[in-house]
Structure formats: structure tokens, C-alpha cells
N, C-alpha and C. Protein backbone atom coordinates (compact mmCIF):
# COMPACT_ATOMS: atom_id res chain seq x y z
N UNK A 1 140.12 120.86 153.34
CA UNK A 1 140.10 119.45 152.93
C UNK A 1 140.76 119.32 151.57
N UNK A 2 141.70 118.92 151.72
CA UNK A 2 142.57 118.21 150.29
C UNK A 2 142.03 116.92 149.59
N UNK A 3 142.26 116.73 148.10
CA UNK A 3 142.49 115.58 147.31
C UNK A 3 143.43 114.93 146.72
N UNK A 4 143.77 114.10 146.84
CA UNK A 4 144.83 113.33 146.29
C UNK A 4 144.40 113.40 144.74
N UNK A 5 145.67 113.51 143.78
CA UNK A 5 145.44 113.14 142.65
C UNK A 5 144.78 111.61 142.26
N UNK A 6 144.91 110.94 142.98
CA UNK A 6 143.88 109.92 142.36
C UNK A 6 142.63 110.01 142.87
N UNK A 7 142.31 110.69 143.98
CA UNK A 7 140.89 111.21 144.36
C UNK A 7 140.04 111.80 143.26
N UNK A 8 140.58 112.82 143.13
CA UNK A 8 140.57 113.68 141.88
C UNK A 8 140.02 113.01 140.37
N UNK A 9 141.10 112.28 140.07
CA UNK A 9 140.72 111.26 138.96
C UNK A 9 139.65 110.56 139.13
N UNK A 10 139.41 109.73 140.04
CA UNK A 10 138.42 108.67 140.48
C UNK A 10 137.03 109.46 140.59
N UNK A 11 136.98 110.77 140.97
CA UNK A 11 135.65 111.33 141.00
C UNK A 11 135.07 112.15 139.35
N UNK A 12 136.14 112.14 138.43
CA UNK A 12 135.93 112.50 137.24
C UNK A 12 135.55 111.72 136.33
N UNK A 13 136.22 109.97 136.88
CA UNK A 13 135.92 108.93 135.78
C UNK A 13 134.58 108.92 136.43
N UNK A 14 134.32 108.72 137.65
CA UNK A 14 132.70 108.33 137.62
C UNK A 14 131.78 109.25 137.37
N UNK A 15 132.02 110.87 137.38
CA UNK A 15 131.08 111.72 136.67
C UNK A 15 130.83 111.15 135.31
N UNK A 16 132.10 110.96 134.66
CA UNK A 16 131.84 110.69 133.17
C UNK A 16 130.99 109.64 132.85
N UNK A 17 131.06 108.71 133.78
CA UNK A 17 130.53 107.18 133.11
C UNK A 17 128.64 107.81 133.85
N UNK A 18 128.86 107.96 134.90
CA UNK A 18 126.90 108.65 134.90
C UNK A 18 126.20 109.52 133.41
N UNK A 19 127.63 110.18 133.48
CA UNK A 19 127.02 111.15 132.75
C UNK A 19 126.54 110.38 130.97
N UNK A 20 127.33 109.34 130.54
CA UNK A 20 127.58 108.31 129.94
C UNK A 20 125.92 107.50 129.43
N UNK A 21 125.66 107.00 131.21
CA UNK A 21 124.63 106.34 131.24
C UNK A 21 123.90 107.09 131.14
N UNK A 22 123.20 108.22 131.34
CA UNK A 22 122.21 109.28 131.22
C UNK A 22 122.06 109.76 129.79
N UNK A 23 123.26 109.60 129.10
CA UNK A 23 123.11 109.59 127.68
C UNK A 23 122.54 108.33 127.15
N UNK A 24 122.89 107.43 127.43
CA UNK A 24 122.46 106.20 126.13
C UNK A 24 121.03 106.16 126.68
N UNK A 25 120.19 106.08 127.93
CA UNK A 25 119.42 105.97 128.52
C UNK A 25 118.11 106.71 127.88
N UNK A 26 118.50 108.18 127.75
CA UNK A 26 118.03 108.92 126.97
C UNK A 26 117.54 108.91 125.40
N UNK A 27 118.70 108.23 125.51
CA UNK A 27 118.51 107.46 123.65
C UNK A 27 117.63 106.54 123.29
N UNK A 28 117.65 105.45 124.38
CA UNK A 28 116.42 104.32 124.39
C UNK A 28 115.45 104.98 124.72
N UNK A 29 115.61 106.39 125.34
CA UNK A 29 113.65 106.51 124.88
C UNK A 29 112.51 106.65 123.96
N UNK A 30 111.61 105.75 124.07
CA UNK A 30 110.69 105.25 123.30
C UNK A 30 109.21 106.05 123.46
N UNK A 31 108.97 107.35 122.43
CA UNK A 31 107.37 107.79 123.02
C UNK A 31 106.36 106.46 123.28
N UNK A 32 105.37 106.80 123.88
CA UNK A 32 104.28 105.86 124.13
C UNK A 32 103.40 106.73 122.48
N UNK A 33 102.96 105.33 121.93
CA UNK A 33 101.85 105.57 121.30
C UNK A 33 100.43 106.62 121.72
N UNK A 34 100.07 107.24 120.48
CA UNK A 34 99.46 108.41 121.17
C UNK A 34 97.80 107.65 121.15
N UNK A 35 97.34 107.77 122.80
CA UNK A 35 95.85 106.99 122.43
C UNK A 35 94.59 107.66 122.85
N UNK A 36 93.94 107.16 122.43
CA UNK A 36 92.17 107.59 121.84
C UNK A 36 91.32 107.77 123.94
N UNK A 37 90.64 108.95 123.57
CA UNK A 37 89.87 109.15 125.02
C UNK A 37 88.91 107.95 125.46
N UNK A 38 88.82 107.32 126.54
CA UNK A 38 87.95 106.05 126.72
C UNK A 38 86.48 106.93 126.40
N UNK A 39 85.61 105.90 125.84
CA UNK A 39 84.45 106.37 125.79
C UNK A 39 83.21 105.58 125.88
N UNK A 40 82.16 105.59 126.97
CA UNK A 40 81.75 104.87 127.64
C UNK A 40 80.34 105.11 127.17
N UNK A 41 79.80 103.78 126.66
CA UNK A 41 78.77 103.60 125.69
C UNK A 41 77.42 102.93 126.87
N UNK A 42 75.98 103.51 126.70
CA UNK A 42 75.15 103.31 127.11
C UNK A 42 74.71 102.01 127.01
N UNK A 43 73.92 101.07 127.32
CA UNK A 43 73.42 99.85 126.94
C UNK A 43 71.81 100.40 125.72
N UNK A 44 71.99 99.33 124.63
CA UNK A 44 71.21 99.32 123.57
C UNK A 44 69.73 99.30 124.29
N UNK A 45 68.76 100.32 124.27
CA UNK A 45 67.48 100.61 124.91
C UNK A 45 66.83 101.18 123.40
N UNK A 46 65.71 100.77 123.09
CA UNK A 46 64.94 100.84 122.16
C UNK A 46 63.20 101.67 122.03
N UNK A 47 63.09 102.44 121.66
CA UNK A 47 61.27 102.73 121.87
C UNK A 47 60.83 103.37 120.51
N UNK A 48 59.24 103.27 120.45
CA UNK A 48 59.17 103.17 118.66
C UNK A 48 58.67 104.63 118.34
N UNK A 49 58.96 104.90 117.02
CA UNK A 49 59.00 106.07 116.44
C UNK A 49 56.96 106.64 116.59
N UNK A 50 57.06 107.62 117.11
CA UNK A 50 55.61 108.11 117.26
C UNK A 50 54.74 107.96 116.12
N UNK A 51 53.53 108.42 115.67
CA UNK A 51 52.52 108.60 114.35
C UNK A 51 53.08 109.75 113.44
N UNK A 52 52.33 109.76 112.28
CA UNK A 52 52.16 110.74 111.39
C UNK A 52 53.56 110.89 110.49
N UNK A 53 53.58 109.42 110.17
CA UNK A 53 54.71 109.25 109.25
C UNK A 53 54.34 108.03 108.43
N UNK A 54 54.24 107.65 107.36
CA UNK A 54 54.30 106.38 106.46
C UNK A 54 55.04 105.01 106.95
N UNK A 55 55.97 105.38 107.82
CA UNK A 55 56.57 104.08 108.42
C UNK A 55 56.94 104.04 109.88
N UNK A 56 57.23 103.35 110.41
CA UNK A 56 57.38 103.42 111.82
C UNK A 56 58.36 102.41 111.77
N UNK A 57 59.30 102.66 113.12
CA UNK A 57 60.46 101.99 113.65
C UNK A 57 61.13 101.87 114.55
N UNK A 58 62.25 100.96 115.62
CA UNK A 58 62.89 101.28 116.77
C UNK A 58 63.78 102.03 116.67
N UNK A 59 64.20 103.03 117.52
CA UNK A 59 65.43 103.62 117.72
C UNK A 59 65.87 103.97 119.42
N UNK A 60 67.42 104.72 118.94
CA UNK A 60 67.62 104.41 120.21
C UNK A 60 67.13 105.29 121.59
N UNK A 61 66.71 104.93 122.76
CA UNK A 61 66.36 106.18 123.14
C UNK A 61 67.44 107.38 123.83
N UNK A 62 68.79 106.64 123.24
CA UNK A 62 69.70 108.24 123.52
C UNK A 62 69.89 108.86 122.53
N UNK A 63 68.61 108.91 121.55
CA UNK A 63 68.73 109.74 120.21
C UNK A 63 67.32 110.32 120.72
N UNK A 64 67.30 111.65 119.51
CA UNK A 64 66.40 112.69 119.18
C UNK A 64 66.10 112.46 118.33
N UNK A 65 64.69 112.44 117.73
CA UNK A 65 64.10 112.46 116.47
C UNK A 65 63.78 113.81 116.00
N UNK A 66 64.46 114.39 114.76
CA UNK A 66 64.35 115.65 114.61
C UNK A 66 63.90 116.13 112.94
N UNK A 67 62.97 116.27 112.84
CA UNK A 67 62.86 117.20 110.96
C UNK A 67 63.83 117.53 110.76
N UNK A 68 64.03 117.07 109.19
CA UNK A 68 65.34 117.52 108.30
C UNK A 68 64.66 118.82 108.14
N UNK A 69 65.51 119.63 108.74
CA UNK A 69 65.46 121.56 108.31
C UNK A 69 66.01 121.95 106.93
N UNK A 70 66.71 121.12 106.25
CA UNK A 70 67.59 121.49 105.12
C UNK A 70 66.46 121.79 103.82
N UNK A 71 67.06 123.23 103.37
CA UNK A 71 65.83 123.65 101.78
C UNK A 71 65.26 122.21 100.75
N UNK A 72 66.49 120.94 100.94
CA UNK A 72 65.85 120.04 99.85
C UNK A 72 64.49 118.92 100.68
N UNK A 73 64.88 119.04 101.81
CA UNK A 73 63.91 118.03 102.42
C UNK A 73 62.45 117.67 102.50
N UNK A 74 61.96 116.57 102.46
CA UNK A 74 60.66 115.99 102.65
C UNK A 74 60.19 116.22 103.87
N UNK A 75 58.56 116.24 103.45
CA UNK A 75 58.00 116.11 104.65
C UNK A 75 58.18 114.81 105.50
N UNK A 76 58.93 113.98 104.92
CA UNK A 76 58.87 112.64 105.97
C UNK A 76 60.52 112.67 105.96
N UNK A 77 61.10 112.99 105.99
CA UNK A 77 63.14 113.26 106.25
C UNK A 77 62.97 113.34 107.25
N UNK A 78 64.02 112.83 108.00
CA UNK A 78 64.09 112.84 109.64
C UNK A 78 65.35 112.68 109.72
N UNK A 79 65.56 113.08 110.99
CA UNK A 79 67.32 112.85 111.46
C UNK A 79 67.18 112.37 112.91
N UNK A 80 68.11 111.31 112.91
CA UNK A 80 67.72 110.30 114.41
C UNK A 80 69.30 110.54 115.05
N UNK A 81 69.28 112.04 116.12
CA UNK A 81 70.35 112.54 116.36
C UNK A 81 70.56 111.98 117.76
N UNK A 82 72.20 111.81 117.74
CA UNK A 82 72.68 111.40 119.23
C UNK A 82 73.14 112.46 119.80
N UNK A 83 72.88 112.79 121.01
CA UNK A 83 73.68 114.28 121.37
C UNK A 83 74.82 114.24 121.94
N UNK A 84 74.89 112.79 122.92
CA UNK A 84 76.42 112.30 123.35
C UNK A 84 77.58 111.97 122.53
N UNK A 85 76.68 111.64 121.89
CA UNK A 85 77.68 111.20 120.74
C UNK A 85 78.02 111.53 119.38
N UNK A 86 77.78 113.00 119.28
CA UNK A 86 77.81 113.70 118.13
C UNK A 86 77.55 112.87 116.52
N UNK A 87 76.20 111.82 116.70
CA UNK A 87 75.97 110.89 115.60
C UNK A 87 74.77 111.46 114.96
N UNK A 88 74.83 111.36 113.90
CA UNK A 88 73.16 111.51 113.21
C UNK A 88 73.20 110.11 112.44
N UNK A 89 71.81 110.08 112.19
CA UNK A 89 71.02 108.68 111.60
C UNK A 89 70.22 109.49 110.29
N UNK A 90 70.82 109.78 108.82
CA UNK A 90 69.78 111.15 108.07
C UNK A 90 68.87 110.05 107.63
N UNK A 91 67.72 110.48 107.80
CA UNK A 91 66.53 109.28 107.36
C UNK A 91 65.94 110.07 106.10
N UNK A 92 66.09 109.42 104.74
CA UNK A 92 65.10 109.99 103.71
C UNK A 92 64.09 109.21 103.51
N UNK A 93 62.63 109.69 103.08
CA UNK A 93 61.78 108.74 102.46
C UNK A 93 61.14 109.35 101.11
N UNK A 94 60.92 108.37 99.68
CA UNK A 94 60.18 109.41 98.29
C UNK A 94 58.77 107.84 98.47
N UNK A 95 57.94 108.36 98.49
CA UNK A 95 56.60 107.58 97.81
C UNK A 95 57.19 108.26 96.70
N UNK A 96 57.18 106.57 96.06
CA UNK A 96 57.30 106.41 94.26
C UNK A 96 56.73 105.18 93.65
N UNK A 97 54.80 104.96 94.56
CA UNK A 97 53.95 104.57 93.72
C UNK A 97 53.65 105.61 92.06
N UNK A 98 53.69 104.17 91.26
CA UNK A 98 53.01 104.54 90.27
C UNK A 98 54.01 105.63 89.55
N UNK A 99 55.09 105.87 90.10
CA UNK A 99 56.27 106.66 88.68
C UNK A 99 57.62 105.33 88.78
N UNK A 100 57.64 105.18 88.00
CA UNK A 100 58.92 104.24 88.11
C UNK A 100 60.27 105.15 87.48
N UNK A 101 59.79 105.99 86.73
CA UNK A 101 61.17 107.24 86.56
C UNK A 101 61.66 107.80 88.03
N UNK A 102 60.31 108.22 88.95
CA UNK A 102 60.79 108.12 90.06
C UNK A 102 61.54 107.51 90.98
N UNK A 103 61.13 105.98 90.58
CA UNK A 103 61.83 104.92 91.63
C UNK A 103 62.92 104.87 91.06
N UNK A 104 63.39 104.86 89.44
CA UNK A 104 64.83 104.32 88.90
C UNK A 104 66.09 105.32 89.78
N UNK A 105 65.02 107.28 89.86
CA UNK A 105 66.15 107.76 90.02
C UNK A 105 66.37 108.02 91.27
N UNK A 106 65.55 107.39 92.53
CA UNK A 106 66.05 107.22 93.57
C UNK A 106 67.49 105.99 93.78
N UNK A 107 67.08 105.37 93.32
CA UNK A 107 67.61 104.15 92.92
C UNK A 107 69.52 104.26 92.65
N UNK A 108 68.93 105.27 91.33
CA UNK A 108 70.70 106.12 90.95
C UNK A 108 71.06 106.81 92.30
N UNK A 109 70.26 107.82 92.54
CA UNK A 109 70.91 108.48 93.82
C UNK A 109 71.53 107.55 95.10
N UNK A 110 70.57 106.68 95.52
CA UNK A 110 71.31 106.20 96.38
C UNK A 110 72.78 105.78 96.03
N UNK A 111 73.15 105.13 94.91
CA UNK A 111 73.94 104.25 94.45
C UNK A 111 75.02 105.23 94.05
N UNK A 112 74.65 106.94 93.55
CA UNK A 112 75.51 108.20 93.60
C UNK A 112 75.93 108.33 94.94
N UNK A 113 75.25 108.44 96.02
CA UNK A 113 75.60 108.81 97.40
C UNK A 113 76.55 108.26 97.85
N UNK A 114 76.53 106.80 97.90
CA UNK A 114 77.23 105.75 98.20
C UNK A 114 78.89 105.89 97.45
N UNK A 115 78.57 106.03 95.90
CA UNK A 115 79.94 106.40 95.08
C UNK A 115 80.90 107.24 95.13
N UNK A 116 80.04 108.84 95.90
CA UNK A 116 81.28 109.58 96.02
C UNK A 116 82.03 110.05 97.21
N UNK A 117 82.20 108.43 98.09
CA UNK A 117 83.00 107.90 99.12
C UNK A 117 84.43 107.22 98.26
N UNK A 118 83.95 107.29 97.63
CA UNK A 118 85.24 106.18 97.00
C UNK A 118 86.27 107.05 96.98
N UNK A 119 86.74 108.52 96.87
CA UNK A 119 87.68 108.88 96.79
C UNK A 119 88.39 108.26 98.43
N UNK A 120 87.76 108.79 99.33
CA UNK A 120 88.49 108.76 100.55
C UNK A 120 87.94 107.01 101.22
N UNK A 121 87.22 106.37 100.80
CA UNK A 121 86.91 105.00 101.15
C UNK A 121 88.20 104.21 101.09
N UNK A 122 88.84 103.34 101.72
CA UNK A 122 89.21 102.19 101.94
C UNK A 122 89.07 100.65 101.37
N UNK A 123 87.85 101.07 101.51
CA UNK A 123 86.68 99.33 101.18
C UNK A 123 85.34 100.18 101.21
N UNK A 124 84.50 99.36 100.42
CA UNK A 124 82.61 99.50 100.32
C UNK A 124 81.79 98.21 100.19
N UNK A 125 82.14 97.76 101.33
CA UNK A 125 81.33 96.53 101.52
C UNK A 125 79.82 96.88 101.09
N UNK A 126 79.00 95.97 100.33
CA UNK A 126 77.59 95.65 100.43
C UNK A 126 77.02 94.30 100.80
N UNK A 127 75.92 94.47 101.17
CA UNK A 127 74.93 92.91 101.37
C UNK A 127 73.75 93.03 100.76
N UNK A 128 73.37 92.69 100.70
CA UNK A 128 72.39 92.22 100.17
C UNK A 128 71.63 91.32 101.53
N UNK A 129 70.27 91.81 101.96
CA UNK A 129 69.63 91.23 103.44
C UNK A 129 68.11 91.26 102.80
N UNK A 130 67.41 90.17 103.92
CA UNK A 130 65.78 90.24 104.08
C UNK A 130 65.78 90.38 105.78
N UNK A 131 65.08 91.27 105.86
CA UNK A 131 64.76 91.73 107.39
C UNK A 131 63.46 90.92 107.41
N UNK A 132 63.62 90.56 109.02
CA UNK A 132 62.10 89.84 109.20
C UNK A 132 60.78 90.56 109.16
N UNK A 133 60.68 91.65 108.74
CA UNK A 133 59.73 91.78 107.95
C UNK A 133 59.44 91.63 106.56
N UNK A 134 60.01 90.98 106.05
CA UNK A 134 60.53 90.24 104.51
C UNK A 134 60.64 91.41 103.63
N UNK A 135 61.67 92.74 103.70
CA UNK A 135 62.20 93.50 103.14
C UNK A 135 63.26 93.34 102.85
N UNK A 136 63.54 93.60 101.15
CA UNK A 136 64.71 93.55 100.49
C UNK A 136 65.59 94.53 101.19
N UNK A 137 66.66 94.22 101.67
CA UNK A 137 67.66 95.91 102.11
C UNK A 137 69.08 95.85 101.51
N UNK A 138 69.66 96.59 100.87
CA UNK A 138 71.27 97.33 100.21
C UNK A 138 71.60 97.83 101.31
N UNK A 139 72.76 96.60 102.16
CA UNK A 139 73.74 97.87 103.30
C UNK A 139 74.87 97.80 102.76
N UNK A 140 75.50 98.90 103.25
CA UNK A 140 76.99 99.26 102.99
C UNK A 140 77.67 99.65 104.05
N UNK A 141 78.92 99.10 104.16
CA UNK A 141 80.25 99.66 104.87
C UNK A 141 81.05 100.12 104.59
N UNK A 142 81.57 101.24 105.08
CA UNK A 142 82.64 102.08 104.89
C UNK A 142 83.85 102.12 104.84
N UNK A 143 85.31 101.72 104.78
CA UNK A 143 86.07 102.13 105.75
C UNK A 143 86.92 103.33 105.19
N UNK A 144 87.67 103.79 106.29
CA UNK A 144 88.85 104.45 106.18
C UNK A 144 87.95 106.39 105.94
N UNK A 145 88.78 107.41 106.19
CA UNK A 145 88.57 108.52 105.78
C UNK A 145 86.79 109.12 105.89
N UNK A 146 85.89 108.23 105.84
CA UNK A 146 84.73 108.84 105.10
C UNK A 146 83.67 109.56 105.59
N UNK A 147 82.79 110.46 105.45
CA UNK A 147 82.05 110.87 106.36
C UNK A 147 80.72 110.28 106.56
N UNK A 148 80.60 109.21 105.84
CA UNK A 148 79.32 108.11 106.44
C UNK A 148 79.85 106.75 106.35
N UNK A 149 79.87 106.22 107.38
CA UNK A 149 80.35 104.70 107.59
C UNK A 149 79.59 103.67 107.60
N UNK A 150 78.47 104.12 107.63
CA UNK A 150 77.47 103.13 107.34
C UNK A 150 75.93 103.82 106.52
N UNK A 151 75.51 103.14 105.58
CA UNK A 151 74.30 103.43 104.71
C UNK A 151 73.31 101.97 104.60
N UNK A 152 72.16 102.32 104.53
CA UNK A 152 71.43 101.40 103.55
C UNK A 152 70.26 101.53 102.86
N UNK A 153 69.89 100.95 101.95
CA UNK A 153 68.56 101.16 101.45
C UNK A 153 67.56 100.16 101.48
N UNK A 154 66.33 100.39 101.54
CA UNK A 154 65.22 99.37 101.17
C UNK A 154 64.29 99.98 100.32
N UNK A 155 63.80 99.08 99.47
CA UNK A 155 62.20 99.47 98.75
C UNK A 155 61.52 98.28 98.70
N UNK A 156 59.93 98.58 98.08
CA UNK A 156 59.43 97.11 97.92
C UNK A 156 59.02 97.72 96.39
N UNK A 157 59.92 98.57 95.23
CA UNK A 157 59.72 99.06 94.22
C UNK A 157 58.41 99.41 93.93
N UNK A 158 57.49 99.46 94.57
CA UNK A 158 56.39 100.16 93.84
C UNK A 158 55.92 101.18 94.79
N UNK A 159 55.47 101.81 96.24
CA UNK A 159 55.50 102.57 97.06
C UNK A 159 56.41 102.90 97.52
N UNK A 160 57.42 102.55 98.29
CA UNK A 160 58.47 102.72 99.35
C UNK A 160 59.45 103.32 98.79
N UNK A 161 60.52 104.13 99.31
CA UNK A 161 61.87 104.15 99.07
C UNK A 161 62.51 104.60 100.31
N UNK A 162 63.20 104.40 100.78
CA UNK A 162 63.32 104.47 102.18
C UNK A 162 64.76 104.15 102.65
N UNK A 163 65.69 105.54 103.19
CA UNK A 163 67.17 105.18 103.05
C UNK A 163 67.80 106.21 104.25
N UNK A 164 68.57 105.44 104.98
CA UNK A 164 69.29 105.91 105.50
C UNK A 164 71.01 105.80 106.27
N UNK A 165 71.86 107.05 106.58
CA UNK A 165 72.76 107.15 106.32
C UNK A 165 73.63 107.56 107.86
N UNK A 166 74.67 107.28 107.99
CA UNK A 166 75.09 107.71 109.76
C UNK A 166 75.95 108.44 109.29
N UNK A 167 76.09 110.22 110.01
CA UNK A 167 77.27 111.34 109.70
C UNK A 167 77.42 111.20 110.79
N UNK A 168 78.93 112.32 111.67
CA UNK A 168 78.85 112.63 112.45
C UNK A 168 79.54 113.89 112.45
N UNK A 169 78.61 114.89 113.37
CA UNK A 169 79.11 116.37 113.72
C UNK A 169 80.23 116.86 114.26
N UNK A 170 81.52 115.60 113.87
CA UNK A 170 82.68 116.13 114.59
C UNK A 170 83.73 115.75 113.73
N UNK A 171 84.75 116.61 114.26
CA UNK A 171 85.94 116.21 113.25
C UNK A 171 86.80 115.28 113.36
N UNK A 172 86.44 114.62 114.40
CA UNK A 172 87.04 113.49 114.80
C UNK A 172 87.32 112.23 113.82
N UNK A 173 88.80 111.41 114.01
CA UNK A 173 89.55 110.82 113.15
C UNK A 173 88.82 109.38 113.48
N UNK A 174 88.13 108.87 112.26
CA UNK A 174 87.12 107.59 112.14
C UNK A 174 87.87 106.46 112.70
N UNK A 175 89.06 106.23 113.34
CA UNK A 175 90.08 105.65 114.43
C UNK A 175 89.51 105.69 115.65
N UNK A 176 89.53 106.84 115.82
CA UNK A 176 89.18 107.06 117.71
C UNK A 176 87.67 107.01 117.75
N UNK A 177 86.96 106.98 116.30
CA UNK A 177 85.19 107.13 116.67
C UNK A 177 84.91 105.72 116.48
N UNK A 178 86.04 104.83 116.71
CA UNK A 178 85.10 103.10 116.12
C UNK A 178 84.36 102.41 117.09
N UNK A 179 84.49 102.80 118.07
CA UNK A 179 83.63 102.13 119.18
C UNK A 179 81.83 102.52 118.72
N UNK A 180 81.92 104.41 118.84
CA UNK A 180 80.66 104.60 118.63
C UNK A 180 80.39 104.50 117.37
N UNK A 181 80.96 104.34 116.13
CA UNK A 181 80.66 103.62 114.62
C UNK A 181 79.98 102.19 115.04
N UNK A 182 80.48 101.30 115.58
CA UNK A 182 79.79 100.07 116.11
C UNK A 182 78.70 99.97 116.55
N UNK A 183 78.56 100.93 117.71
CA UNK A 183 77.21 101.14 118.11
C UNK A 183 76.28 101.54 117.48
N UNK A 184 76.57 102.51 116.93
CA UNK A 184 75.22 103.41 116.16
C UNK A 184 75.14 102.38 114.91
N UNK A 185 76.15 101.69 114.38
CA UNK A 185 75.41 100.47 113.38
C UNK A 185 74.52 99.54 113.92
N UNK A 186 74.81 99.60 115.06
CA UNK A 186 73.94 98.34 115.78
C UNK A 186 72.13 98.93 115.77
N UNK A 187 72.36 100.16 116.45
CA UNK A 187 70.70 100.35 116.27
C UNK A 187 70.56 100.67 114.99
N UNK A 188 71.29 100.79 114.08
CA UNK A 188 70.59 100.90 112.61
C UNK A 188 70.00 100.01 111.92
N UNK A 189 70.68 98.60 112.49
CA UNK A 189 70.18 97.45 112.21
C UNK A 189 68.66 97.28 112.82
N UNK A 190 68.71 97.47 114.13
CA UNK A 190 67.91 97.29 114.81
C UNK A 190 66.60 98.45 114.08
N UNK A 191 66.67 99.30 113.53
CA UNK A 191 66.09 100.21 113.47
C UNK A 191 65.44 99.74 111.86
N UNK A 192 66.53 99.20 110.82
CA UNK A 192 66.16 98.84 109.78
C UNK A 192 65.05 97.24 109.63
N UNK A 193 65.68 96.54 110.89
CA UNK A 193 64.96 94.80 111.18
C UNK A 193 63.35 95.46 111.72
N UNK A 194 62.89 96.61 112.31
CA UNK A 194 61.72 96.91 113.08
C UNK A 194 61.25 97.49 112.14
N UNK A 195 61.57 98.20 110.73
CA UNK A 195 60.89 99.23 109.81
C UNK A 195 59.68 98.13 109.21
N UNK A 196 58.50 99.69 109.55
CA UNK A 196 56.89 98.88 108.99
C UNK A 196 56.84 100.09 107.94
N UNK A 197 55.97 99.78 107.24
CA UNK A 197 55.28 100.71 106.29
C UNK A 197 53.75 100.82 107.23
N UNK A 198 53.40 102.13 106.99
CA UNK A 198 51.87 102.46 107.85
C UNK A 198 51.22 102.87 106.78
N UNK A 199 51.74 103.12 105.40
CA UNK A 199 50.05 103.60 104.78
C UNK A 199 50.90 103.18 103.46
């Protein structure tokens, strides 16, 4: 089987021009944005914190209530751990009837804890709230970088001090964790609006 010289030609210009389009084609490609694993959140279910603690409260029931193990901790420190969701809730409490050196320097600490976010913080929102149990509460928001995104405190300055803070056990980029940042603020609220004092 023979080709004519313009056969010839005619099958070279159209290699070229495919080959042409396969180039620019290539060029317009555009990666897809790189995105976050779906992550599929339980509905908000609530049940109250057992006896043999100074205060009682709701939390969620896809958390663990667990003793702070750590050398500085109180007998009333608790950690209100999620296991799905690699969240902790660190719960501190100081009775600081009757020392007010005590209460001032809880007072500093919290307000230290809170401060040395600021390197990697974004923003540090506060409020200022009365929970319907007519408790004064200091919340804070986080953003950007930090390893607690949400805090707050309450006292009624003469017994109470009572504060807690959301970490989480993963290294995960506070981007892809905002769904469960949302959530776990939600029962904190919920957890801070239900806080009683028992003794």
C-alpha cells in the first residue's frame, strides 16, 4: 500500500494539531482543591455527671468521664473525653472559700492560660454570660493555629472556681476539625448552662 505525497502530509499536519491540542489541554489543568474527610457527628444526647464531686453537670453521653492522672491534679479535675472524636473537655476545680490570695491567683491563671494562645491565636473572643443558674461565666474563642479553641470560667468568688478547657489528641489542622470544634462547644455550653454547686 502506497501514499501519495499529500497523503503523507495530510496525516502529519493532523498528528501535529492532536498532538497540539493535548498540549494546551494539559496546560488548562486545574488541581481540585485538596478536601477535609466527611465526618459524621452524633445527635446532642445528654446525662448528668454521677456523686462525689462538689458540682454536678450535663455532658455528652459520647464522652467518658475520666480523673485527671496528671502529678499537678485535684481531687475534683476531671477530663470529659470523646473517643470518636479525639476531644477532651480538661475540667479543673480549687475551693477558694475564705483565701482570696487563692481566688486572685486562680483568677491570674486562668487569664495566663488563656494568654499564651496569643502567639498562634488569630482572634480571642470573650463574653461575658449569666447561665440560668445565675452564674457569672468568662468564655473564650479561639481562632486559627491553637490547641484549645474554646475555654471558660465561672466563680461565685468566695467558694467556687471552676474552669474548663477543650484539647484535642490529634494533630489534626483546626480547618478540617471545625465541624467537631462546633460540636464539642455546643455541649460545653450545655454542660456550663446545667453546672450546680453540691456542697
Amino acid at each position: 500500500m502506497s501514499f501519495s505525497r499529500f497523503g503523507i502530509t495530510a496525516l502529519l499536519v493532523a498528528g501535529a494539531a492532536s498532538l497540539l491540542g493535548a498540549c494546551s489541554s494539559a496546560s488548562d489543568f486545574t488541581p481540585k482543591p485538596k478536601g477535609y474527610n466527611r465526618i459524621d457527628l452524633p445527635p446532642h444526647r445528654y446525662q448528668m455527671l454521677g456523686p462525689g464531686h462538689p458540682y454536678t453537670f450535663e455532658y455528652s453521653r459520647e464522652a467518658k468521664v475520666l480523673r485527671d492522672s496528671s502529678y499537678l491534679a485535684q481531687p475534683d479535675w476531671l477530663n470529659v473525653y470523646y473517643p470518636k472524636l479525639h476531644a477532651n473537655i480538661q475540667i479543673t476545680y480549687t475551693n477558694v472559700v475564705r483565701n482570696r490570695q487563692l481566688y486572685n491567683k486562680m483568677m491570674e491563671d486562668a487569664r495566663k492560660l488563656t494568654g499564651k494562645h496569643q502567639i498562634k491565636a488569630t482572634s480571642i473572643e470573650e463574653k461575658i454570660l449569666r447561665t440560668p443558674n445565675g452564674m457569672r461565666a468568662s468564655v473564650f474563642e479561639l481562632e486559627g493555629e491553637v490547641p484549645s479553641q474554646f475555654q471558660f470560667y465561672t466563680t461565685d468568688s468566695t467558694k467556687h472556681f471552676f474552669r474548663a478547657a477543650l484539647y484535642f489528641r490529634t494533630a489534626t489542622a483546626n480547618d478540617s476539625l471545625a465541624p467537631v470544634i462546633e460540636y464539642v462547644k455546643y455541649d460545653m455550653m450545655q454542660l456550663l448552662n446545667s453546672l450546680k454547686y453540691t456542697k
